[in-house]
Protein backbone atom coordinates (compact mmCIF):
# COMPACT_ATOMS: atom_id res chain seq x y z
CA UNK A 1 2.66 21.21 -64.46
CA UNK A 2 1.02 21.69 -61.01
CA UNK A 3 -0.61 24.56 -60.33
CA UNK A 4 1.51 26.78 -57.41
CA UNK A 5 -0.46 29.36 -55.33
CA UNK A 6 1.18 32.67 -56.89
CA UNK A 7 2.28 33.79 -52.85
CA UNK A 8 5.17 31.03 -53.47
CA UNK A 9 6.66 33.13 -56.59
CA UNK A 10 10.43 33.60 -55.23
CA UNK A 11 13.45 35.40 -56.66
CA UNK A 12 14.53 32.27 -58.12
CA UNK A 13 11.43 31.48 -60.13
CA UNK A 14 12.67 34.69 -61.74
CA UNK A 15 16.15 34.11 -62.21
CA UNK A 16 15.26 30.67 -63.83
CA UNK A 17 12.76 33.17 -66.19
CA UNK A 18 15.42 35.10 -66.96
CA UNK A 19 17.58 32.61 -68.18
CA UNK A 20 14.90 30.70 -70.13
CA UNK A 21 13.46 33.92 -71.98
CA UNK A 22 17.18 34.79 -73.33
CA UNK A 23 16.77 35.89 -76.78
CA UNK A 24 13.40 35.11 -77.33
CA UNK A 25 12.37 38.36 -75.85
CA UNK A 26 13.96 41.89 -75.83
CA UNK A 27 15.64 43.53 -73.07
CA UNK A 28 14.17 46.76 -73.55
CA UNK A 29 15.42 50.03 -72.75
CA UNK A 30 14.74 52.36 -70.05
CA UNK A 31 15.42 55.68 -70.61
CA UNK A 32 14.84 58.75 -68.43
CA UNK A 33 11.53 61.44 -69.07
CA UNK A 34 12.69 64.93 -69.59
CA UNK A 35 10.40 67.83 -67.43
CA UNK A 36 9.29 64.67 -65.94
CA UNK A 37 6.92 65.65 -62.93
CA UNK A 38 8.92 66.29 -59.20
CA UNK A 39 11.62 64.03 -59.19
CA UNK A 40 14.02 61.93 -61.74
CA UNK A 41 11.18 59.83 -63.48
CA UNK A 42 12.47 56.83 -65.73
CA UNK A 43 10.80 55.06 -68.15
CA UNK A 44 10.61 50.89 -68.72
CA UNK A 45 9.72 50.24 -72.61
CA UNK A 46 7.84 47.49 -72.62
CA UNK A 47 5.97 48.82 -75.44
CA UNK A 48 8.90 47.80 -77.46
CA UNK A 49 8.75 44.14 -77.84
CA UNK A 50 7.44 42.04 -80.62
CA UNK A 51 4.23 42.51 -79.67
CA UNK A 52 4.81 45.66 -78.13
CA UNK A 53 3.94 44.25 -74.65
CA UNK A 54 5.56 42.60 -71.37
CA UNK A 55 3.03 39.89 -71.96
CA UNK A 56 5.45 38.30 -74.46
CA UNK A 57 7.65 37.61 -70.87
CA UNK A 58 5.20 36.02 -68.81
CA UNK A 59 3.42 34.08 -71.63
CA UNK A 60 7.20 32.80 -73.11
CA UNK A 61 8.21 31.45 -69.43
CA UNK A 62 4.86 29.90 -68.80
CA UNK A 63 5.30 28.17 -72.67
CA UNK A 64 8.30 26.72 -72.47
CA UNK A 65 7.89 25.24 -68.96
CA UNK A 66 4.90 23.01 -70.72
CA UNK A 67 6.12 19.33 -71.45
CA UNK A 68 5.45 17.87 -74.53
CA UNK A 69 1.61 16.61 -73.79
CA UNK A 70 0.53 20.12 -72.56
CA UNK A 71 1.94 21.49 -76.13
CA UNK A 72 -0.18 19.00 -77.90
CA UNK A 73 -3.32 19.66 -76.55
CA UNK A 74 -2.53 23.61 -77.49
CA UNK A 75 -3.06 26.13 -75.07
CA UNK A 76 -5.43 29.03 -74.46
CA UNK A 77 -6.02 31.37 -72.46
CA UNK A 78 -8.37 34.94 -71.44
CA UNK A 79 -7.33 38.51 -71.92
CA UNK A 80 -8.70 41.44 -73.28
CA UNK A 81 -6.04 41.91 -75.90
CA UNK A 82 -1.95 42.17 -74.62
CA UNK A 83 -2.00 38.50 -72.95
CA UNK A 84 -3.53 37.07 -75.91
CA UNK A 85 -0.68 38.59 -78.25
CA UNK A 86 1.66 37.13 -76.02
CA UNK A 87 0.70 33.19 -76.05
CA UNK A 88 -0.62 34.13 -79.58
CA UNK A 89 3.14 34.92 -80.52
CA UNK A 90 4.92 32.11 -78.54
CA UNK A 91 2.34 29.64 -79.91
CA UNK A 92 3.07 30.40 -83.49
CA UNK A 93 6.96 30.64 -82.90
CA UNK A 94 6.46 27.06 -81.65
CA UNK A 95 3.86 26.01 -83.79
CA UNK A 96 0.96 24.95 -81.56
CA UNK A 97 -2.44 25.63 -81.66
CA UNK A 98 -3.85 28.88 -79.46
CA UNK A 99 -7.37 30.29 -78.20
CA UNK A 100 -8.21 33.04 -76.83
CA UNK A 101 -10.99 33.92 -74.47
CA UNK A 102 -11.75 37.85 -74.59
CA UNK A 103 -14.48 40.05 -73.17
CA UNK A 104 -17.21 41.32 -75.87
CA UNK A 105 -16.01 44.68 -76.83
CA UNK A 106 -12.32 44.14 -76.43
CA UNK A 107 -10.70 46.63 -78.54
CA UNK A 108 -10.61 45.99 -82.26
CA UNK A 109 -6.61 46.74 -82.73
CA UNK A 110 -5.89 44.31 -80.17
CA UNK A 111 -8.46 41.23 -81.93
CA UNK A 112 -6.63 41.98 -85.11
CA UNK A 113 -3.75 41.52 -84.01
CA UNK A 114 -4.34 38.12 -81.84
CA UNK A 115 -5.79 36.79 -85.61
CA UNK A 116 -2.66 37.61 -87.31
CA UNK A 117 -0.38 35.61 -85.29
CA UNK A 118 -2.89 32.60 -86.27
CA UNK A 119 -4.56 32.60 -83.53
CA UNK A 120 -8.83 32.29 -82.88
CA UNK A 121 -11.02 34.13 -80.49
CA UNK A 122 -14.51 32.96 -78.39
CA UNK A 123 -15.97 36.34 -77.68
CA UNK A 124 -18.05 36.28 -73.54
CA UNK A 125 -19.68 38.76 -72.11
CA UNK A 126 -17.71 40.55 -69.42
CA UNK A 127 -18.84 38.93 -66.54
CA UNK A 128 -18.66 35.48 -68.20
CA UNK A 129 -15.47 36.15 -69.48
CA UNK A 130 -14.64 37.76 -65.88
CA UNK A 131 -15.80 34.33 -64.62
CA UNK A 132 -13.24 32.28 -66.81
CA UNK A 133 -10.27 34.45 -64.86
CA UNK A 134 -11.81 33.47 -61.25
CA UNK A 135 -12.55 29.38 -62.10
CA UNK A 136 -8.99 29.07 -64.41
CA UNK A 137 -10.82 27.45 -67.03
CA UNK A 138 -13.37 27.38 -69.67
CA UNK A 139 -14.41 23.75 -70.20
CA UNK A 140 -15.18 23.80 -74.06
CA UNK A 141 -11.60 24.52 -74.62
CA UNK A 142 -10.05 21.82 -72.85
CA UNK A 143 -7.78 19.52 -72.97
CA UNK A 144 -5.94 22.39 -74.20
CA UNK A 145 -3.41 24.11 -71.12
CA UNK A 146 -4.80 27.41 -69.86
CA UNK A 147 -2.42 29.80 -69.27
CA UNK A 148 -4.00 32.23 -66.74
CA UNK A 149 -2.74 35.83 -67.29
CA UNK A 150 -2.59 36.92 -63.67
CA UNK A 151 -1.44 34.74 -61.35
CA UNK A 152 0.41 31.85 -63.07
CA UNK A 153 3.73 31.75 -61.35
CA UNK A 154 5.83 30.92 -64.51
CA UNK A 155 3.62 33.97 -65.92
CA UNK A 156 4.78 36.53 -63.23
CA UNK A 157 8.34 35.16 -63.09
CA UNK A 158 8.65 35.86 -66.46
CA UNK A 159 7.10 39.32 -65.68
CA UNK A 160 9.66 39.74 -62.84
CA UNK A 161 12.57 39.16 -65.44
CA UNK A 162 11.90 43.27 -65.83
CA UNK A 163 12.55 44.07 -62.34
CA UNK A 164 15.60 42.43 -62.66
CA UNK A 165 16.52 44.96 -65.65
CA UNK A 166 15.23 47.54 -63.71
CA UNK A 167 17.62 47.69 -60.93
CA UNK A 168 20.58 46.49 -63.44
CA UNK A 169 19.81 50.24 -65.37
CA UNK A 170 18.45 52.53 -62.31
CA UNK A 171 20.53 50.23 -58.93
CA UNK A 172 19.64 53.26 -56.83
CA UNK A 173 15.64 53.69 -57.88
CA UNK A 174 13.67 54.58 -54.72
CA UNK A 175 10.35 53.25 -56.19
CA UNK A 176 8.38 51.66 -59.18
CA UNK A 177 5.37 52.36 -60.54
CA UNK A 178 3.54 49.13 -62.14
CA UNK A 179 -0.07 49.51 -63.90
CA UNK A 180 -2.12 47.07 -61.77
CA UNK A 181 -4.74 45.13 -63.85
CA UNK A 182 -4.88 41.65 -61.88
CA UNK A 183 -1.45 41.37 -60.53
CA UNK A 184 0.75 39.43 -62.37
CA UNK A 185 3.41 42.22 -63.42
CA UNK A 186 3.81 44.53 -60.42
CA UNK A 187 3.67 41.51 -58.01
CA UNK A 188 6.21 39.31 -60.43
CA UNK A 189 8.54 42.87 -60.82
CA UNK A 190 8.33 43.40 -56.98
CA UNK A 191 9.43 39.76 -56.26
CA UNK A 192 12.84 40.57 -57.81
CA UNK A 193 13.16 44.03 -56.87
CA UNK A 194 12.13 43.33 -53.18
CA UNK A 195 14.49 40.31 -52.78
CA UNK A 196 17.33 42.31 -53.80
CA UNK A 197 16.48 45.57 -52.41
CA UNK A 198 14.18 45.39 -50.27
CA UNK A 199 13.82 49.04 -49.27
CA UNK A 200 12.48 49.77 -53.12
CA UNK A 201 8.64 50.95 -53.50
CA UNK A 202 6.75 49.12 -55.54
CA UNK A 203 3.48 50.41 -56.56
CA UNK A 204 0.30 49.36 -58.26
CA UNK A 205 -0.99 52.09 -60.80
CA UNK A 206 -4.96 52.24 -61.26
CA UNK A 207 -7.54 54.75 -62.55
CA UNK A 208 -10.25 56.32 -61.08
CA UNK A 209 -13.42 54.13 -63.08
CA UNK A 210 -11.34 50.57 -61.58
CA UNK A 211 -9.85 50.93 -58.65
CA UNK A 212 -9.98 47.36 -56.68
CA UNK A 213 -6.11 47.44 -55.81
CA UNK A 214 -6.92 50.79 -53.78
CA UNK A 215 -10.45 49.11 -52.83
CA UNK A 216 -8.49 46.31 -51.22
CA UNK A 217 -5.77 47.93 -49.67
CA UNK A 218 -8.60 50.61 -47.49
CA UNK A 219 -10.59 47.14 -46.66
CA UNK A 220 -7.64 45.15 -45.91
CA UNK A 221 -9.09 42.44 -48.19
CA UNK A 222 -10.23 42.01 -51.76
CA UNK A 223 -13.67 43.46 -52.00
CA UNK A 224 -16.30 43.88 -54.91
CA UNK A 225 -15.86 47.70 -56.61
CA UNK A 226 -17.86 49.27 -59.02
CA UNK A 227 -16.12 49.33 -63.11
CA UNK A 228 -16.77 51.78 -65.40
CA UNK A 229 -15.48 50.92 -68.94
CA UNK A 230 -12.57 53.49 -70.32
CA UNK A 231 -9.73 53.47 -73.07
CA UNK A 232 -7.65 52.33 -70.33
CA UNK A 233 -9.03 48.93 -71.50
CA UNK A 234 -5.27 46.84 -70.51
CA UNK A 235 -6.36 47.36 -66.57
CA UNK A 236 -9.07 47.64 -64.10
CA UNK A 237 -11.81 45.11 -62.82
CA UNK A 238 -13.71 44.43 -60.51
CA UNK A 239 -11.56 42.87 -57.65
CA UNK A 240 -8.84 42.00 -56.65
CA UNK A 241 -8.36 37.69 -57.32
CA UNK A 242 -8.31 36.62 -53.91
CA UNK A 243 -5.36 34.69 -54.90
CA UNK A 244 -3.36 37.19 -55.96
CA UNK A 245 -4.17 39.36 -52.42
CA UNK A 246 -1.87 38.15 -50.39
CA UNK A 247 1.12 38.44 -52.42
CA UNK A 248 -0.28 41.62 -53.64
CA UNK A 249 -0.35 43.04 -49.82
CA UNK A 250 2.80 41.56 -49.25
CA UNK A 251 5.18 42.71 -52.12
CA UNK A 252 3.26 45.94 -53.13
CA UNK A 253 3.75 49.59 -51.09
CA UNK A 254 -0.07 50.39 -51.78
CA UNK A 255 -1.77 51.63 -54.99
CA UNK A 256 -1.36 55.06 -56.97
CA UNK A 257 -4.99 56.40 -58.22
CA UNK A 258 -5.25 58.97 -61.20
CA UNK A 259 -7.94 59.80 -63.15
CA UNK A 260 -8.88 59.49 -67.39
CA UNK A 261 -8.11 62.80 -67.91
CA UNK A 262 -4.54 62.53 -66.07
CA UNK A 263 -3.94 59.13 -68.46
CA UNK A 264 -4.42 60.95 -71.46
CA UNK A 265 -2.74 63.92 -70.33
CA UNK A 266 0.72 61.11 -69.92
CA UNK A 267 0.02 59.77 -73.05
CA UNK A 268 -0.06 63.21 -75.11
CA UNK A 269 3.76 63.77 -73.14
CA UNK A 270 5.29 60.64 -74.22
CA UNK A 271 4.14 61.34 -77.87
CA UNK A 272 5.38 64.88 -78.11
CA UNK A 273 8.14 64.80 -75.87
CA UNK A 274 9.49 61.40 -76.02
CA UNK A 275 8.39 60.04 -79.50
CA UNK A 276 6.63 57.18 -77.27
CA UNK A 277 3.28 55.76 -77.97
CA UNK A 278 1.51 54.03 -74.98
CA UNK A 279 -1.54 52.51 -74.39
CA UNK A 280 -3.97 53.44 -71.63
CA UNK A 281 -2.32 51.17 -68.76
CA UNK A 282 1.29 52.12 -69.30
CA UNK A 283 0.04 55.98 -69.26
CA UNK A 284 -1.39 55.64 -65.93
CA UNK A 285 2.00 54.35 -64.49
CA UNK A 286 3.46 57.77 -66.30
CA UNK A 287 0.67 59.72 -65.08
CA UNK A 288 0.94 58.48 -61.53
CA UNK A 289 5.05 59.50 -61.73
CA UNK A 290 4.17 62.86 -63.20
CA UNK A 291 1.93 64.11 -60.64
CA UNK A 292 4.69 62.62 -57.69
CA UNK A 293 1.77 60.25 -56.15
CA UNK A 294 5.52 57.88 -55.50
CA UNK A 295 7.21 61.30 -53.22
CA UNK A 296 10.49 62.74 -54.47
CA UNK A 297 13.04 60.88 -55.77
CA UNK A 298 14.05 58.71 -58.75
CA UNK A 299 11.26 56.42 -60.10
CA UNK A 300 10.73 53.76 -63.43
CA UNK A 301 7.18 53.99 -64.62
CA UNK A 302 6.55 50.48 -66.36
CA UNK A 303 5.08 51.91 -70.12
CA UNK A 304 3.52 48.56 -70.27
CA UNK A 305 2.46 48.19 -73.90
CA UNK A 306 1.61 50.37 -77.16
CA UNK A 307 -1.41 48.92 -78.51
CA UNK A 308 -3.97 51.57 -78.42
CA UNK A 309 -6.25 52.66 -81.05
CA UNK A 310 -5.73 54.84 -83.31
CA UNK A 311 -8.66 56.45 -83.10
CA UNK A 312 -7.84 56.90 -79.73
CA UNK A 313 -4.53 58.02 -79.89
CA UNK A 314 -6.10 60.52 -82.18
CA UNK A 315 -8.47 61.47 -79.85
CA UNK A 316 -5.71 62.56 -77.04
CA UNK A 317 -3.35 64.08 -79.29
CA UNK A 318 -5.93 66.91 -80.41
CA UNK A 319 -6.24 67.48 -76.50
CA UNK A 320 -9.85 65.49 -75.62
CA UNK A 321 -10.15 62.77 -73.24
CA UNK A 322 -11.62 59.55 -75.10
């Protein structure tokens, strides 16, 4: 496949997503938060798949656009956990052979679970592994097909295949709220929702310790920010990829900042009032909705995935910040 700059994602690359990812991944529900902050906040369950993350959409599309040469070689790719379970699981449904790159100290739940689905894991440090994301390769992997986790096209189409749901169950949302790590879901979701209603919000969700989306947006270009690690381990770096900035500026109505304490907060309400477990990155969307960063109105917070540890979980649910 050639390699498309992630600014030419359109509406179509989504609709062709959509049809390709029919039943191989679930359309999940979306279901509206009771005392749920100033306006009518809805939530997106992506935390319900297989893997109980959107990465199985974005990593399923990518797969099954490979021809028959690329699926020999295997494939691989870097991610701190969710993206790795997601060409981890679409791998082993097709039976080819998967790596994964992640960052030393990637979260122990989330390495488990990439070695069960038969996958195997090179541990970098950060930056190295940071490094990997910015050059789209690692070269003692290859021949095998890298599947970047950002700002693949076929990645964020299949991301986008949620806006589409979106405005299917909410038609007359005024905005949604997207965790931002690199990119590659709010600017896939905002491709649909923006080509079919273009007046829709779409925001970028970040916390206070990683905040390059809100870095970029004050600069008017990606710039370098200072990262402090956090339980929200699914987002945050530290920059915006400077390919991803222009459809990032383009698509996305600016980014929604709230801090560690605010995440957990989000995550202690979805457990005891909505029997929901999310992991840090899907909380911040919540959090970001339940403190009306978007303005009134009705809103979808993305709960972008589930996998967080349970000593972590712990941790919030007896009222401490991680």
């Amino acid at each position: 496949m050639s390699a498309r700059e992630p600014d030419s994602i359109t509406i179509e690359d989504v609709q062709a997503a959509q049809k390709r990812l029919a039943g191989m991944v679930v359309r999940t529900p979306l279901i509206r938060l009771n005392n749920g902050g100033t306006g009518e906040l809805y939530l997106k369950l992506e935390n319900l798949q297989p893997i109980r993350s959107f990465k199985v959409r974005g990593a399923g599309n990518a797969i099954a656009m490979l021809d028959a040469a690329d699926l020999q070689t295997g494939v691989y790719t870097a991610s701190a956990g969710n993206m790795a379970q997601g060409v981890a699981w679409n791998a082993a449904r097709l039976g080819i052979r998967c790596t994964v790159v992640v960052p030393i100290g990637a979260p122990r739940t989330k390495l488990e679970a990439i070695h069960r689905l038969g996958a195997q894991t090179i541990s970098l440090p950060y930056e190295e592994w940071w490094n990997v994301l910015v050059t789209h390769r690692y070269a003692p992997l290859e021949p095998a097909y890298f599947i970047h986790p950002v700002s693949d096209v076929a990645v964020m189409a299949g991301n986008g295949t949620i806006g589409l749901e979106i405005l299917e169950d909410v038609p007359d949302v005024n905005a949604v709220l997207v965790p931002f790590g690199g990119g590659g879901l709010s600017c896939g979701i905002a491709t649909a929702i923006r080509s079919i209603r273009p007046e829709v919000r779409v925001y970028g969700c970040e916390v206070d310790t990683a905040a390059p989306l809100a870095a970029a947006f004050a600069a008017g270009a990606p710039v370098q920010t200072s990262r402090t690690a956090s339980f929200v381990d699914g987002i945050g770096s530290p920059a915006v990829l400077p390919e991803m900035w222009p459809p990032a500026s383009r698509l996305l109505a600016g980014s929604l900042v709230v801090s560690l304490a605010e995440v957990a907060a989000a995550i202690r309400q979805l457990v005891e009032h909505a029997a929901i477990v999310a992991e840090g990155a899907g909380g911040a969307a919540v959090a970001a909705g339940l403190k009306g960063l978007a303005g009134p109105g009705r809103y979808v917070a993305v709960v972008s995935g589930g996998n967080i540890d349970p000593d972590v979980l712990s941790t919030i649910l007896s009222g401490r910040v991680p």
